[in-house]
Protein backbone atom coordinates (compact mmCIF):
# COMPACT_ATOMS: atom_id res chain seq x y z
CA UNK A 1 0.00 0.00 0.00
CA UNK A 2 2.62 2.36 0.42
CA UNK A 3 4.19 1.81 -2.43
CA UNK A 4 0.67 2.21 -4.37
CA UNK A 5 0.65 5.67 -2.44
CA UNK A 6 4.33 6.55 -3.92
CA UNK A 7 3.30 5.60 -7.44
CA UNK A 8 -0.18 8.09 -7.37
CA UNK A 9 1.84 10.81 -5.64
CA UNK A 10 4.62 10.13 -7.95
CA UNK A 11 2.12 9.94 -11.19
CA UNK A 12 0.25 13.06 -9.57
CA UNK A 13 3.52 15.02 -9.10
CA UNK A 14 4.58 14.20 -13.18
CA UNK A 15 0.94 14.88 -14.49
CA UNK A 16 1.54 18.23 -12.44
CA UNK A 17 4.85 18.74 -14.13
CA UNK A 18 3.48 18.18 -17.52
CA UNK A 19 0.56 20.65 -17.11
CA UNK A 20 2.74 23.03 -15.51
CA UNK A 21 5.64 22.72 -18.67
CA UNK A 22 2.51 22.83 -21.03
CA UNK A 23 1.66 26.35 -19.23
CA UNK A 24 5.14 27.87 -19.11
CA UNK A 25 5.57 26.86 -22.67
CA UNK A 26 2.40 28.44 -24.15
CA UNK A 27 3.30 31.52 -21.97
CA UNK A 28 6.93 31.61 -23.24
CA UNK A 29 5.46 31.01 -26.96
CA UNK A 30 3.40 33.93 -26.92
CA UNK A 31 6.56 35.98 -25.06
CA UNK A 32 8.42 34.70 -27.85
CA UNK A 33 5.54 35.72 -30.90
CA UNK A 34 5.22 39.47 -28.94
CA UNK A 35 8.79 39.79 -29.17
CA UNK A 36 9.35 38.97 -32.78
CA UNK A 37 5.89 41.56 -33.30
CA UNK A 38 8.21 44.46 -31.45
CA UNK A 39 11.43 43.44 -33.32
CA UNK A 40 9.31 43.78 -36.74
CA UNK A 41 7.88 47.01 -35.42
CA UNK A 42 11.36 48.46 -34.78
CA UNK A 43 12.75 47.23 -37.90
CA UNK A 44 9.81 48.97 -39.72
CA UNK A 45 10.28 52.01 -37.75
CA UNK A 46 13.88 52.53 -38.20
CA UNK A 47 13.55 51.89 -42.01
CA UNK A 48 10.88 54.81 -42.62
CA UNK A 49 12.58 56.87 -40.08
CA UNK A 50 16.02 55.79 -42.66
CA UNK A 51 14.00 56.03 -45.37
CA UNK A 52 12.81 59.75 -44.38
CA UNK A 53 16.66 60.91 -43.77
CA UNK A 54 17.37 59.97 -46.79
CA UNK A 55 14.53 61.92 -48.86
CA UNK A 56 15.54 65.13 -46.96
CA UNK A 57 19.24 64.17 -47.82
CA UNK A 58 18.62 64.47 -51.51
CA UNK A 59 16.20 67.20 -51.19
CA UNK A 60 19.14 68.56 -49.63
CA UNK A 61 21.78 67.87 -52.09
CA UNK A 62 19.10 69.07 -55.19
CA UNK A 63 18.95 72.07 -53.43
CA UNK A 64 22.40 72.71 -52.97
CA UNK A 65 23.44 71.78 -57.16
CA UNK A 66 20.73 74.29 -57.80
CA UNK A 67 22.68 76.94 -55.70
CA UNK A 68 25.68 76.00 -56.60
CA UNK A 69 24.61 76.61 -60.23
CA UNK A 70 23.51 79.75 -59.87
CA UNK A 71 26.70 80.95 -58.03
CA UNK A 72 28.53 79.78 -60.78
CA UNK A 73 26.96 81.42 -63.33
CA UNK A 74 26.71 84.32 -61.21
CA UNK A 75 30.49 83.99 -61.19
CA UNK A 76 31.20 83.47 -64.79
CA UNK A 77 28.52 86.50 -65.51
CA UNK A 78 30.79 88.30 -63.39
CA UNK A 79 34.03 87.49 -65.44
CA UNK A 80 32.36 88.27 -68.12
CA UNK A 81 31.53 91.56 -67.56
CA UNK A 82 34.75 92.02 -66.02
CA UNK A 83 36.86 90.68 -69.45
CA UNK A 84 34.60 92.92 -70.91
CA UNK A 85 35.87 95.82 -69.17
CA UNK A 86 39.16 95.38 -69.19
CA UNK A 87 39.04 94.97 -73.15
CA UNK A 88 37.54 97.90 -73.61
CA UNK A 89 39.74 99.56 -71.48
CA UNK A 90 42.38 97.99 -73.10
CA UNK A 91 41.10 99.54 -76.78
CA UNK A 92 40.39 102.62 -75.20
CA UNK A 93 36.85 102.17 -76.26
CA UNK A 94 36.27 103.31 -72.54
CA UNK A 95 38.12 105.43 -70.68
CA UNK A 96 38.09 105.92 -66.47
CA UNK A 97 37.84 109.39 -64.90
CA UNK A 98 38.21 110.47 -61.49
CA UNK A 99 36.27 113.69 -60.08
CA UNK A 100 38.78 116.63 -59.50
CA UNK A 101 38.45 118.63 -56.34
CA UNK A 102 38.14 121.93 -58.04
CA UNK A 103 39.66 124.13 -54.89
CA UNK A 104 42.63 121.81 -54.84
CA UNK A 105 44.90 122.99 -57.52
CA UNK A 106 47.78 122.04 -56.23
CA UNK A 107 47.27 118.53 -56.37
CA UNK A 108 46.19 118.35 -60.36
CA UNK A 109 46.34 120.29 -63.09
CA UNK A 110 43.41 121.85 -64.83
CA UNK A 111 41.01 120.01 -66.47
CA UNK A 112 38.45 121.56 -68.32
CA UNK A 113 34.92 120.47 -67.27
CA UNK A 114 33.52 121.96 -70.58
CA UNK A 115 32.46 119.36 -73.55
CA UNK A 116 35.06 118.50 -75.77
CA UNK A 117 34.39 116.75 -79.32
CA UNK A 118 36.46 113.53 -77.86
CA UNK A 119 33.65 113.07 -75.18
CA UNK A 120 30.72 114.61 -73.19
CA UNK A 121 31.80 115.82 -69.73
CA UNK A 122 29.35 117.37 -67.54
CA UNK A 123 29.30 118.88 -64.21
CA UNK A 124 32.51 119.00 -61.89
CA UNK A 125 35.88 118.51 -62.99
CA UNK A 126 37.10 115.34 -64.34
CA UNK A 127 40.87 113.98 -64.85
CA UNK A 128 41.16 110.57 -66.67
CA UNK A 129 43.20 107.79 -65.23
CA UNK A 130 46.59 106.34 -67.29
CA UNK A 131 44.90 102.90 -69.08
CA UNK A 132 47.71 100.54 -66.88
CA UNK A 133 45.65 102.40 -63.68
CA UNK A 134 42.03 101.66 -65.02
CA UNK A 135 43.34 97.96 -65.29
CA UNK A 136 44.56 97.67 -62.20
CA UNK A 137 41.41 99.50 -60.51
CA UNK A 138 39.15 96.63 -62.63
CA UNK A 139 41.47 93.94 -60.84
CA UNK A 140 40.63 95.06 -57.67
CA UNK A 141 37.32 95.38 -58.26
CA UNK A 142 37.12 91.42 -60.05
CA UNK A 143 38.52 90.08 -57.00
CA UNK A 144 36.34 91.83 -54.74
CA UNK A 145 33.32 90.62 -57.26
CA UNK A 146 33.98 87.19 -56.81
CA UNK A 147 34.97 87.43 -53.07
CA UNK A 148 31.46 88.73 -52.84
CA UNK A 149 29.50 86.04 -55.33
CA UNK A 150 31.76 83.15 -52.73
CA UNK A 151 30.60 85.07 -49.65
CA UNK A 152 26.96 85.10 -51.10
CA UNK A 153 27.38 81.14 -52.18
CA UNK A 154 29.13 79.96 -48.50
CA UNK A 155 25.96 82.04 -46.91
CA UNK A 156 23.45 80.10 -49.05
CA UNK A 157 25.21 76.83 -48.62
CA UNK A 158 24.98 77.56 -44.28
CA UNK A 159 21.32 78.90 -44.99
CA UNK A 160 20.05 75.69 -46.74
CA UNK A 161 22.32 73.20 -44.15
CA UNK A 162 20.73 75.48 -40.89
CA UNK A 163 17.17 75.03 -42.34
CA UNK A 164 16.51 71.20 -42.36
């Protein structure tokens, strides 16, 4: 008799074991299937989130090629104008004059503010500048140009990189 009271408390304690591993494995199943959900959830996140960053990143770089278009042709407009300029210069198809202070006649000779048939003066005294002088003025002024057109580009370039 006591051993037929070992066996039933021995098959009671197993059945118990079985249901209870039956129970712990449906939990840990479903703990398992929830995880995977958030892992697939995460994943899907991070890709629109990558996805996203990298739609602004090439609205970004369109934006910038655009810009950095126009600067250039800003640049080579300015280049232009400035060949331009020195070639005429150069022919003397243009000519560079500097308003004389009239009560300083110490400084300059006298220039005659009156019309002459070589060109229309009017108002104040005028003296025109040697051709080698108008070139190197128009130098100055090319390099300043484009240091200008780059400062304008480097400030678009920060404007457009600040703004997203």
């Amino acid at each position: 008799m006591l051993v037929l009271a070992g066996l039933l408390i021995a098959a009671g304690a197993g059945g118990a074991w079985r249901v209870q591993d039956w129970r712990y494995g449906k939990k840990l199943a479903d703990q398992g299937r929830l995880h995977q959900d958030d892992l697939a959830a995460i994943s899907s996140a991070a890709s629109a989130q990558q996805q996203a960053e990298q739609a602004k990143r090439l609205t970004l770089e369109q934006r910038l090629a655009i810009a950095d278009q126009f600067h250039h042709q800003e640049l080579t407009n300015a280049q232009k104008d400035q060949a331009r300029l020195r070639d005429r210069l150069a022919t003397a198809d243009l000519r560079l004059s500097v308003l004389v202070d009239a009560a300083d006649t110490a400084s300059c000779s006298n220039v005659p503010a009156t019309p002459t048939t070589s060109g229309v003066v009017h108002g104040a005294a005028r003296a025109r500048l040697d051709p080698a002088h108008a070139q190197r003025i128009v130098s100055i002024t090319d390099a300043g140009d484009q240091g200008l057109i780059a400062l304008r580009a480097c400030q678009a370039y920060v404007k457009k990189i600040t703004t997203l």
